[in-house]
N, C-alpha and C. Protein backbone atom coordinates (compact mmCIF):
# COMPACT_ATOMS: atom_id res chain seq x y z
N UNK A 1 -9.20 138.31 248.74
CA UNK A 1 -10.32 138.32 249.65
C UNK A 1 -10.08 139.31 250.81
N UNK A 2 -8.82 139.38 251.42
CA UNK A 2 -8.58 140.15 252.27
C UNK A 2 -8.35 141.79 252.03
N UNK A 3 -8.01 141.84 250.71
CA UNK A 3 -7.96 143.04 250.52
C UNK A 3 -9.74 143.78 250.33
N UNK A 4 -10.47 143.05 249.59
CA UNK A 4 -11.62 143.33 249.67
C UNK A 4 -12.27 143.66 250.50
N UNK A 5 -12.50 142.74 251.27
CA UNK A 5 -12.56 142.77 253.13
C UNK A 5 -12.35 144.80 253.59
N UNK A 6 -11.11 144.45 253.44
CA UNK A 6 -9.91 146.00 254.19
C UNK A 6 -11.19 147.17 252.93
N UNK A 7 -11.42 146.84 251.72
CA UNK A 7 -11.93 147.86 251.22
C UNK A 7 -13.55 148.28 251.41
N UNK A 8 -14.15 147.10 251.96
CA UNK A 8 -15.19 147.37 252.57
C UNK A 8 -15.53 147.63 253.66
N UNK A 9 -14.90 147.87 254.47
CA UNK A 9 -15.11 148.37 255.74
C UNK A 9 -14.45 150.06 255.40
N UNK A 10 -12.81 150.18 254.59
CA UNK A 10 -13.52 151.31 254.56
C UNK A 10 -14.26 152.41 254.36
N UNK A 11 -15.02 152.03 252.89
CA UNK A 11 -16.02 152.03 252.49
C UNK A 11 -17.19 152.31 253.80
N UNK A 12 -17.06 151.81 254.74
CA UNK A 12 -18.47 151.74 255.73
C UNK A 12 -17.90 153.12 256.78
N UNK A 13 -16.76 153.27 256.86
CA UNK A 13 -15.98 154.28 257.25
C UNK A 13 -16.60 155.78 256.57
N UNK A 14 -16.52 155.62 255.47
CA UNK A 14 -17.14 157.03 254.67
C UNK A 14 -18.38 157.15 254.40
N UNK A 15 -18.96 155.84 254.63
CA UNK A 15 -20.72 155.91 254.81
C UNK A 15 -21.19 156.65 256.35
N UNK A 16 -20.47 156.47 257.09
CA UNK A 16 -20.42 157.20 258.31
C UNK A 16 -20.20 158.64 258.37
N UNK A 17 -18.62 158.76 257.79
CA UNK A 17 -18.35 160.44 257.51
C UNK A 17 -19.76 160.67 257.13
N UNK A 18 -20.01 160.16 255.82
CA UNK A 18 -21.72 160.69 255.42
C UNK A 18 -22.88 161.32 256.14
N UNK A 19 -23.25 159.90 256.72
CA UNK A 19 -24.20 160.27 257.69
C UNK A 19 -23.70 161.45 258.67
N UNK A 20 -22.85 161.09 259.49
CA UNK A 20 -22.87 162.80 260.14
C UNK A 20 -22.58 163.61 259.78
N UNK A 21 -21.93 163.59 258.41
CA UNK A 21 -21.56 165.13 257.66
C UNK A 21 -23.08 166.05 257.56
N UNK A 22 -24.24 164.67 256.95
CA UNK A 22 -25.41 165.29 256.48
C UNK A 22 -25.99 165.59 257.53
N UNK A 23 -25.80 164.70 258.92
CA UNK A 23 -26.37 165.63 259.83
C UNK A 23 -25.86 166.95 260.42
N UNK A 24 -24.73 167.02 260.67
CA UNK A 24 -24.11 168.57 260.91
C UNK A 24 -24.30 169.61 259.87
N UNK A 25 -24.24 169.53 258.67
CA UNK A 25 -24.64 170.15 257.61
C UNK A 25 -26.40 171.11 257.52
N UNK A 26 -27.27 169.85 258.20
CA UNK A 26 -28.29 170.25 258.23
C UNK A 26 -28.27 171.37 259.21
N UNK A 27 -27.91 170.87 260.19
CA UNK A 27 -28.29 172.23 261.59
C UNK A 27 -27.11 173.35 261.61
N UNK A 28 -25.62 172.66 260.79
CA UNK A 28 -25.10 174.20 260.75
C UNK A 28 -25.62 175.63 259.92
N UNK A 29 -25.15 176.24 259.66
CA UNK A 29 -25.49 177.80 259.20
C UNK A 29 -24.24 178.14 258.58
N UNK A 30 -24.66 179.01 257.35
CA UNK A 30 -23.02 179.82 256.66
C UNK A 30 -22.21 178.92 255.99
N UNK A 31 -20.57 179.66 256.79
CA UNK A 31 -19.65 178.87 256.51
C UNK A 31 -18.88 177.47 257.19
N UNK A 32 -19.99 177.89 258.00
CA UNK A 32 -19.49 176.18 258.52
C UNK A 32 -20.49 174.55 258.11
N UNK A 33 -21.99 175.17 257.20
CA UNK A 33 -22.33 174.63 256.52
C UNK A 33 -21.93 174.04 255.47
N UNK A 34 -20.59 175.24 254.24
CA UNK A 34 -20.93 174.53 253.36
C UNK A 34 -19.07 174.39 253.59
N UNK A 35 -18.43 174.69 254.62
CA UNK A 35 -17.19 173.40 254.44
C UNK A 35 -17.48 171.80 255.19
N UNK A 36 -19.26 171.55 255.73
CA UNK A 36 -19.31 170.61 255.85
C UNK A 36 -19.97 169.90 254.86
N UNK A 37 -19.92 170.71 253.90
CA UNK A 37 -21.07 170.04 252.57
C UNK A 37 -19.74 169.44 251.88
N UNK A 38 -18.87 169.96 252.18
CA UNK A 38 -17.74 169.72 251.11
C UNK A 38 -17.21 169.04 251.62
N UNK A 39 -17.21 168.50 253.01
CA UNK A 39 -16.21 166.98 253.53
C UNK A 39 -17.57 166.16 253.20
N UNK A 40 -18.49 166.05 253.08
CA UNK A 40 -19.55 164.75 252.33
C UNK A 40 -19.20 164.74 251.04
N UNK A 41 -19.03 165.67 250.39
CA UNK A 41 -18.79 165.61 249.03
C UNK A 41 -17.77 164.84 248.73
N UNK A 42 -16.84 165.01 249.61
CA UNK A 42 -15.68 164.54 249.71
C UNK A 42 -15.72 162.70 250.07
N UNK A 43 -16.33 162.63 250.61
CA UNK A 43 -16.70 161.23 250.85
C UNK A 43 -17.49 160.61 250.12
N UNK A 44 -18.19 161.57 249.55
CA UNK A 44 -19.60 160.59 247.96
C UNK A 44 -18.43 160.50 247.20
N UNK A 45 -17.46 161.10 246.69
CA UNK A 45 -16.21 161.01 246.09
C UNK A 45 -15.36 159.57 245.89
N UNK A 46 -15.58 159.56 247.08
CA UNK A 46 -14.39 158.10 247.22
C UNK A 46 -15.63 156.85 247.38
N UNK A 47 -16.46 157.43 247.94
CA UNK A 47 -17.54 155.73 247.88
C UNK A 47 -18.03 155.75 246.69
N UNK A 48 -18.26 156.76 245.64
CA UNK A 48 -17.92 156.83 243.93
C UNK A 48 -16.87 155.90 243.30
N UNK A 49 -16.06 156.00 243.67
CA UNK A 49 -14.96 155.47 242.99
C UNK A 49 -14.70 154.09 243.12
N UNK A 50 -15.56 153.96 244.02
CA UNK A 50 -15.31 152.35 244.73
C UNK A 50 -16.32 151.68 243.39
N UNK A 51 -17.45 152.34 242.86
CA UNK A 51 -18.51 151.77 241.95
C UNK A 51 -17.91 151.66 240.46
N UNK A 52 -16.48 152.30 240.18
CA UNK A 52 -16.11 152.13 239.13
C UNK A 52 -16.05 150.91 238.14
N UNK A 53 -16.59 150.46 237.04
CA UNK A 53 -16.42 149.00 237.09
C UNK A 53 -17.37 148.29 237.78
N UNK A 54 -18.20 148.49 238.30
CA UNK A 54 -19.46 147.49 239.04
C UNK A 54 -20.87 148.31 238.74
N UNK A 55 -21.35 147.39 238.78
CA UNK A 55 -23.01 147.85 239.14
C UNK A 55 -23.52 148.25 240.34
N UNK A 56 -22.96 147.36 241.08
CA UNK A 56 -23.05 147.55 242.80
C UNK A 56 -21.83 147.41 243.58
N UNK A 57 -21.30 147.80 244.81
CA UNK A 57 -20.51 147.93 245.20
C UNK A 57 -19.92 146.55 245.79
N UNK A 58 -20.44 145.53 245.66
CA UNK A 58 -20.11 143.87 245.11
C UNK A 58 -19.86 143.57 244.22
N UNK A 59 -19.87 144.08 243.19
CA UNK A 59 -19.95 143.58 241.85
C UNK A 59 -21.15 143.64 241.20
N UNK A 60 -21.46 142.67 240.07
CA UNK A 60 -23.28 142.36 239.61
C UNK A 60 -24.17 141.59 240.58
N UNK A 61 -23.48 141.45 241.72
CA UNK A 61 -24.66 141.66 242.87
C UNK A 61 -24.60 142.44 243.68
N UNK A 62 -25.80 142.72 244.72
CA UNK A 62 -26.40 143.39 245.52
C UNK A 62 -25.38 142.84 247.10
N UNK A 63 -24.96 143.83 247.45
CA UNK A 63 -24.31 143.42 248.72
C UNK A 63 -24.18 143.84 250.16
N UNK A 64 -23.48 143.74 250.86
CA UNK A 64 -23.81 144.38 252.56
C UNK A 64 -23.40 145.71 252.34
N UNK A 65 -22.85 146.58 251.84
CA UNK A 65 -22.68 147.83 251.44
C UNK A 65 -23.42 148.41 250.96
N UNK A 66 -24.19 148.14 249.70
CA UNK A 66 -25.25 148.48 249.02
C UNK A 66 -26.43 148.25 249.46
N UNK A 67 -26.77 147.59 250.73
CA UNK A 67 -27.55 147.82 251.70
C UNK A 67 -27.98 148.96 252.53
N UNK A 68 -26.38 148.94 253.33
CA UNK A 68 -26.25 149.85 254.19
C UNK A 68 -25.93 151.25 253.70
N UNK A 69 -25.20 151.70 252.21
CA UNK A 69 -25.39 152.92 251.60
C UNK A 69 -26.42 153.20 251.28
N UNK A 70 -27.31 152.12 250.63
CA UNK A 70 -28.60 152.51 249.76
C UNK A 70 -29.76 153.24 250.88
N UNK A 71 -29.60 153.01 252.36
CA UNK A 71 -30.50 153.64 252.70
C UNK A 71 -30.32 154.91 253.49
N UNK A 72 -28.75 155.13 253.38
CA UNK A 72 -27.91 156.56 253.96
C UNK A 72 -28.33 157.23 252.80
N UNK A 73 -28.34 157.00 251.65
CA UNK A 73 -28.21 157.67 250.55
C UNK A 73 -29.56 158.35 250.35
N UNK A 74 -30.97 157.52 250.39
CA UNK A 74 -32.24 157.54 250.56
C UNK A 74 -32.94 158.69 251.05
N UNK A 75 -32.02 158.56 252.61
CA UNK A 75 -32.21 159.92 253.65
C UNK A 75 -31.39 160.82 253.27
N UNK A 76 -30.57 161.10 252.76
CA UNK A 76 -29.57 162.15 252.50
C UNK A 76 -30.50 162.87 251.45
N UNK A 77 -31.69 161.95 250.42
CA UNK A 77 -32.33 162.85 249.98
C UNK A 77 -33.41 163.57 250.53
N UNK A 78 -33.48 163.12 251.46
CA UNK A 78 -34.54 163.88 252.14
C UNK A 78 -34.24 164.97 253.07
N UNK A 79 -32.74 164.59 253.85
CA UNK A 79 -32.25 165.94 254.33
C UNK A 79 -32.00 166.99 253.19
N UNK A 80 -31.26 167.08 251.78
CA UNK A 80 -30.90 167.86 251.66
C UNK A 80 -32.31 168.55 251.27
N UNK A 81 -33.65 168.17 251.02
CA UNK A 81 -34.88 169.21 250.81
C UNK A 81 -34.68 169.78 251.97
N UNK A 82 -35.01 169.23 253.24
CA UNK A 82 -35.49 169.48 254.57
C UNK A 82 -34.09 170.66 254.52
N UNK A 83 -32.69 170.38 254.73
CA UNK A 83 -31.71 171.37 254.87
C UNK A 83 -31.27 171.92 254.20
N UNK A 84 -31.83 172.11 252.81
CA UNK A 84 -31.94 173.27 251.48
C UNK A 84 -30.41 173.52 251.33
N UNK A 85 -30.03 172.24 250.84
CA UNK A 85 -28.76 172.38 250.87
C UNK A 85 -28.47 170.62 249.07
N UNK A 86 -27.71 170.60 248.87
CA UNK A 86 -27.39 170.31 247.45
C UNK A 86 -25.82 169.46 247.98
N UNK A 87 -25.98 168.36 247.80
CA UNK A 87 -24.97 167.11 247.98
C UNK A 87 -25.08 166.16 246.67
N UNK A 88 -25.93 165.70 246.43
CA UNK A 88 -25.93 164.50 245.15
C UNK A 88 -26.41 164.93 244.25
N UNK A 89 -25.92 166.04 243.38
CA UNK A 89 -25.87 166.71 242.83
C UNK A 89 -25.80 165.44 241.26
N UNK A 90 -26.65 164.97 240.46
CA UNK A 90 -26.57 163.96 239.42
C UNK A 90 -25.13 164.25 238.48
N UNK A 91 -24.95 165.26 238.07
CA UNK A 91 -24.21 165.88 237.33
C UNK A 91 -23.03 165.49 237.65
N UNK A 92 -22.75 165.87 238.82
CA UNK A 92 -21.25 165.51 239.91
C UNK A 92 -21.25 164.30 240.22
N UNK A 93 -22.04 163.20 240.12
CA UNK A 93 -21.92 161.93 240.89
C UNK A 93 -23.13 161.20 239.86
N UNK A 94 -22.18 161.06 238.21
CA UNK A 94 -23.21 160.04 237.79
C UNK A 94 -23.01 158.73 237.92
N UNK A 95 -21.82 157.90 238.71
CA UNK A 95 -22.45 156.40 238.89
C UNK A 95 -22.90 156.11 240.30
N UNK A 96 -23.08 157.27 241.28
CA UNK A 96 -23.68 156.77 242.50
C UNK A 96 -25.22 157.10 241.86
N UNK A 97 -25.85 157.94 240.91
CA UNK A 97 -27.02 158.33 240.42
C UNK A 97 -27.05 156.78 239.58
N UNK A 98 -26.72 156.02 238.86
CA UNK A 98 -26.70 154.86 238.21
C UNK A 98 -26.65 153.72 239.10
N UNK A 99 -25.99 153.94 240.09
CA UNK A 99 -26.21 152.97 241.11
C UNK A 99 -27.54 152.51 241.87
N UNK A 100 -27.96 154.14 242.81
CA UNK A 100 -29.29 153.70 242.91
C UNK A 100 -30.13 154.05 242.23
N UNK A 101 -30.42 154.24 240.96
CA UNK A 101 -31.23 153.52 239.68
C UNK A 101 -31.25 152.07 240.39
N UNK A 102 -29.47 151.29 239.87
CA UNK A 102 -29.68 150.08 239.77
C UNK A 102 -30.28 149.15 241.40
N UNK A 103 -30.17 149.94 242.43
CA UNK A 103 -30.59 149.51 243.66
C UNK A 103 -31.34 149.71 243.43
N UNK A 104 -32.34 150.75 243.71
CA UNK A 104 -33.88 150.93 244.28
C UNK A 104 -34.82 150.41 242.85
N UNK A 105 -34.63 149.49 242.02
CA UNK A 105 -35.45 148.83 241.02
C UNK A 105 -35.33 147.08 241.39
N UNK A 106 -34.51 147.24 242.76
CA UNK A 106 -34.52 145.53 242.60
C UNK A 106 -36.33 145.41 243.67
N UNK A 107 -36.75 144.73 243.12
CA UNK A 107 -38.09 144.12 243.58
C UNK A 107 -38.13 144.40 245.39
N UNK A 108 -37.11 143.30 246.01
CA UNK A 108 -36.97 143.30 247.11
C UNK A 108 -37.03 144.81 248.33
N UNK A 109 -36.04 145.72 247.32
CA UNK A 109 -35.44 147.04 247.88
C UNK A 109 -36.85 147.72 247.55
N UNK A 110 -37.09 147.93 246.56
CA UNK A 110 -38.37 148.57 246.20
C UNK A 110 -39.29 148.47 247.01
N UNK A 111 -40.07 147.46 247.25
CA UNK A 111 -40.82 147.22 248.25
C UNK A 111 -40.38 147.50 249.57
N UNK A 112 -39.27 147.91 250.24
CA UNK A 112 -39.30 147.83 251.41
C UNK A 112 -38.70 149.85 251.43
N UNK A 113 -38.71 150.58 250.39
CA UNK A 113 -38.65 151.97 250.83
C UNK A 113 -40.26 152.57 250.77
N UNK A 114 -39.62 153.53 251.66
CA UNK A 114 -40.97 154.43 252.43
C UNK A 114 -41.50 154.89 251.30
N UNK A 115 -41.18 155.68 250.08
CA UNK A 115 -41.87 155.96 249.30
C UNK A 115 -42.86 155.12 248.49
N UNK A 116 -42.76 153.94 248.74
CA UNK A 116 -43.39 152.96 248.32
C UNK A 116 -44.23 152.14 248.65
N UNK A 117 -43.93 152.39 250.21
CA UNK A 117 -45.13 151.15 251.44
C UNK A 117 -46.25 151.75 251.50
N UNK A 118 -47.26 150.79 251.39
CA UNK A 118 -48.47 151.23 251.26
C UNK A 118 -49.23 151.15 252.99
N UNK A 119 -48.24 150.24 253.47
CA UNK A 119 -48.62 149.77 254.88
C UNK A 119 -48.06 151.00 255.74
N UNK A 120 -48.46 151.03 257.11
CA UNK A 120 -47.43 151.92 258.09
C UNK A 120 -46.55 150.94 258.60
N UNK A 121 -47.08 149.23 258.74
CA UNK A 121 -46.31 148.65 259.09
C UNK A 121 -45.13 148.51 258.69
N UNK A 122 -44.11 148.56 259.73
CA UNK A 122 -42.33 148.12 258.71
C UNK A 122 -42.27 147.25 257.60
N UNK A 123 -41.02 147.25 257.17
CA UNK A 123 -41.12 146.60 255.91
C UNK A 123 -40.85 145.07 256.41
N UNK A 124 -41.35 143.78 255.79
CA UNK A 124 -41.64 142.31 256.33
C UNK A 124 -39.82 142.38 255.81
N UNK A 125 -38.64 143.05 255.24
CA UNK A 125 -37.40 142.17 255.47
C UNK A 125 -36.46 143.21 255.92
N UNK A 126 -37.18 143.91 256.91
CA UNK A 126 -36.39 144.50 257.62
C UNK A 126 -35.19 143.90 258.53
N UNK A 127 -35.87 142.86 258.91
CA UNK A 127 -34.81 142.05 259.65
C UNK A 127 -33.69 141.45 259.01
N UNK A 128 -33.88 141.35 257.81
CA UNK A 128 -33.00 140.92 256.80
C UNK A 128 -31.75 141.67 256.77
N UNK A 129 -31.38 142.81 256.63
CA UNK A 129 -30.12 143.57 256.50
C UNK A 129 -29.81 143.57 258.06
N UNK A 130 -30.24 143.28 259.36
CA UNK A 130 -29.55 142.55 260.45
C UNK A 130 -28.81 141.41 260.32
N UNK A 131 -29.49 140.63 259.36
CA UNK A 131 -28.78 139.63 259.23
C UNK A 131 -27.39 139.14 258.59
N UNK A 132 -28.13 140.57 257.31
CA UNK A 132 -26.48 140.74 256.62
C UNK A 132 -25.41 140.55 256.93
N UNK A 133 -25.86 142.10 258.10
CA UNK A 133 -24.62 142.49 259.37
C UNK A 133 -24.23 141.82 260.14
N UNK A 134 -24.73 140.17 260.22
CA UNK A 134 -24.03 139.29 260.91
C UNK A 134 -23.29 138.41 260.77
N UNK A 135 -24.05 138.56 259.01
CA UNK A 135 -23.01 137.84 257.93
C UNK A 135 -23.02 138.32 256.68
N UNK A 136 -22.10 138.89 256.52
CA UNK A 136 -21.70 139.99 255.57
C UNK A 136 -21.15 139.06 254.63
N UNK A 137 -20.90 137.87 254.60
CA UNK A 137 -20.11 136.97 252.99
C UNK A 137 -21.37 136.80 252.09
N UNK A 138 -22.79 136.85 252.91
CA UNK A 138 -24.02 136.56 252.02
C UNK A 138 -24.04 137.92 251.02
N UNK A 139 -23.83 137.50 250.15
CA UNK A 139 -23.68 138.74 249.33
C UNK A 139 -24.91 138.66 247.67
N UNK A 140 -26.21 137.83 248.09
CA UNK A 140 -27.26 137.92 247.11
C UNK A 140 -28.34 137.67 247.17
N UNK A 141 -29.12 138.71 246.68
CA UNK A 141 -30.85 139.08 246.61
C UNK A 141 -31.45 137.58 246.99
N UNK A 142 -31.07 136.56 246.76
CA UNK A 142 -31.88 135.18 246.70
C UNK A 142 -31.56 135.15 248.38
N UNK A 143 -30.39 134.85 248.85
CA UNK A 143 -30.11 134.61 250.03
C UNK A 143 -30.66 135.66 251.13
N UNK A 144 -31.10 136.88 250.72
CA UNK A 144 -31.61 137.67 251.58
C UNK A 144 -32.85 137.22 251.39
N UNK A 145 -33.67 137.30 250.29
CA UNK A 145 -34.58 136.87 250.80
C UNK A 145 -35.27 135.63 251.62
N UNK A 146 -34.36 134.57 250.82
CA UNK A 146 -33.82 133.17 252.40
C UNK A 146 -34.47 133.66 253.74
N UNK A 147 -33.39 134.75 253.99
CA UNK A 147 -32.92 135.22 255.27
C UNK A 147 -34.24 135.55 256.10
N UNK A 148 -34.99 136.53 254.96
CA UNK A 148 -36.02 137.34 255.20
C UNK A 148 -37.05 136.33 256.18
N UNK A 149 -37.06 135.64 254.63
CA UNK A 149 -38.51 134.44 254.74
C UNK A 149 -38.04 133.67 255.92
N UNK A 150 -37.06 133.01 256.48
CA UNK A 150 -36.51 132.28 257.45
C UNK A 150 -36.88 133.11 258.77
N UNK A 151 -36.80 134.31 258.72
CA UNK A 151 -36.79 135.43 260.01
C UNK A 151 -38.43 135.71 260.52
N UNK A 152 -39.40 136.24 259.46
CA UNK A 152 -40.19 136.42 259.25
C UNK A 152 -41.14 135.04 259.54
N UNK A 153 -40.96 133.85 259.06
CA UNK A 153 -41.97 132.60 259.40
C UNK A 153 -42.96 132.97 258.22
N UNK A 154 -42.24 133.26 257.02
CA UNK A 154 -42.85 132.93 255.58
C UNK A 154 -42.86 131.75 254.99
């Protein structure tokens, strides 16, 4: 348990490198663009490896990681159009490409990405992955939605 623990956080460690790699990446230029393309790369690398053997980075469930990657990952596709620049490259990274397959088809997740809301309003379980983050042992789709419906006054 404890080692798991130690591997998910640092796991949340390289979801970070991520995020600001993709943001420095975007606004650098040249060569300082693409040796920052290559420390993200470097980090889809190892949060890759973590999916070896799983469906999700919990296991065959959906968990506080696969939360919080699934929607770094989301935007990372949208920076690299916007910063014409090439990170998740399918070819180079086919079980984070199998992964969110297997994320963004769960009902719950589906409904709550932008490509999908029909509303402008936020998504009704947004509050839900707050909650995660407050308790990160809840580690399944049923219990989030619990969470959701409990938060929400469903």
């Amino acid at each position: 348990m404890i080692l798991e623990g130690v591997r998910l956080l640092v796991c949340q460690f390289y979801c970070v490198q991520v995020v600001f790699g993709v943001s420095a990446a975007w606004k650098a230029e040249g060569e300082e663009k693409e040796k920052t393309i290559v420390s993200v790369k470097e980090s889809i690398v190892f949060l890759e490896k973590q999916l070896e053997g799983r469906k999700f980075f919990g296991g065959e469930k959906i968990g506080y990681l696969d939360l919080v990657l699934g929607w770094i990952l989301h935007w990372t596709g949208v920076m690299e159009e916007v910063g014409d620049m090439k990170l998740l490259e399918k070819d180079n990274f086919t079980l984070i490409h199998e992964w969110s397959q297997n994320f963004t088809h769960i009902p719950i997740i589906k409904e709550c990405l932008p490509t999908q809301r029909k509303s402008p309003q936020p998504c009704p379980y947004f509050q839900s992955a707050i909650a995660l983050q407050v308790h990160p042992e809840t580690e399944s789709v049923p219990s989030l939605t619990a969470i959701s419906l409990q938060m929400n006054g469903r």
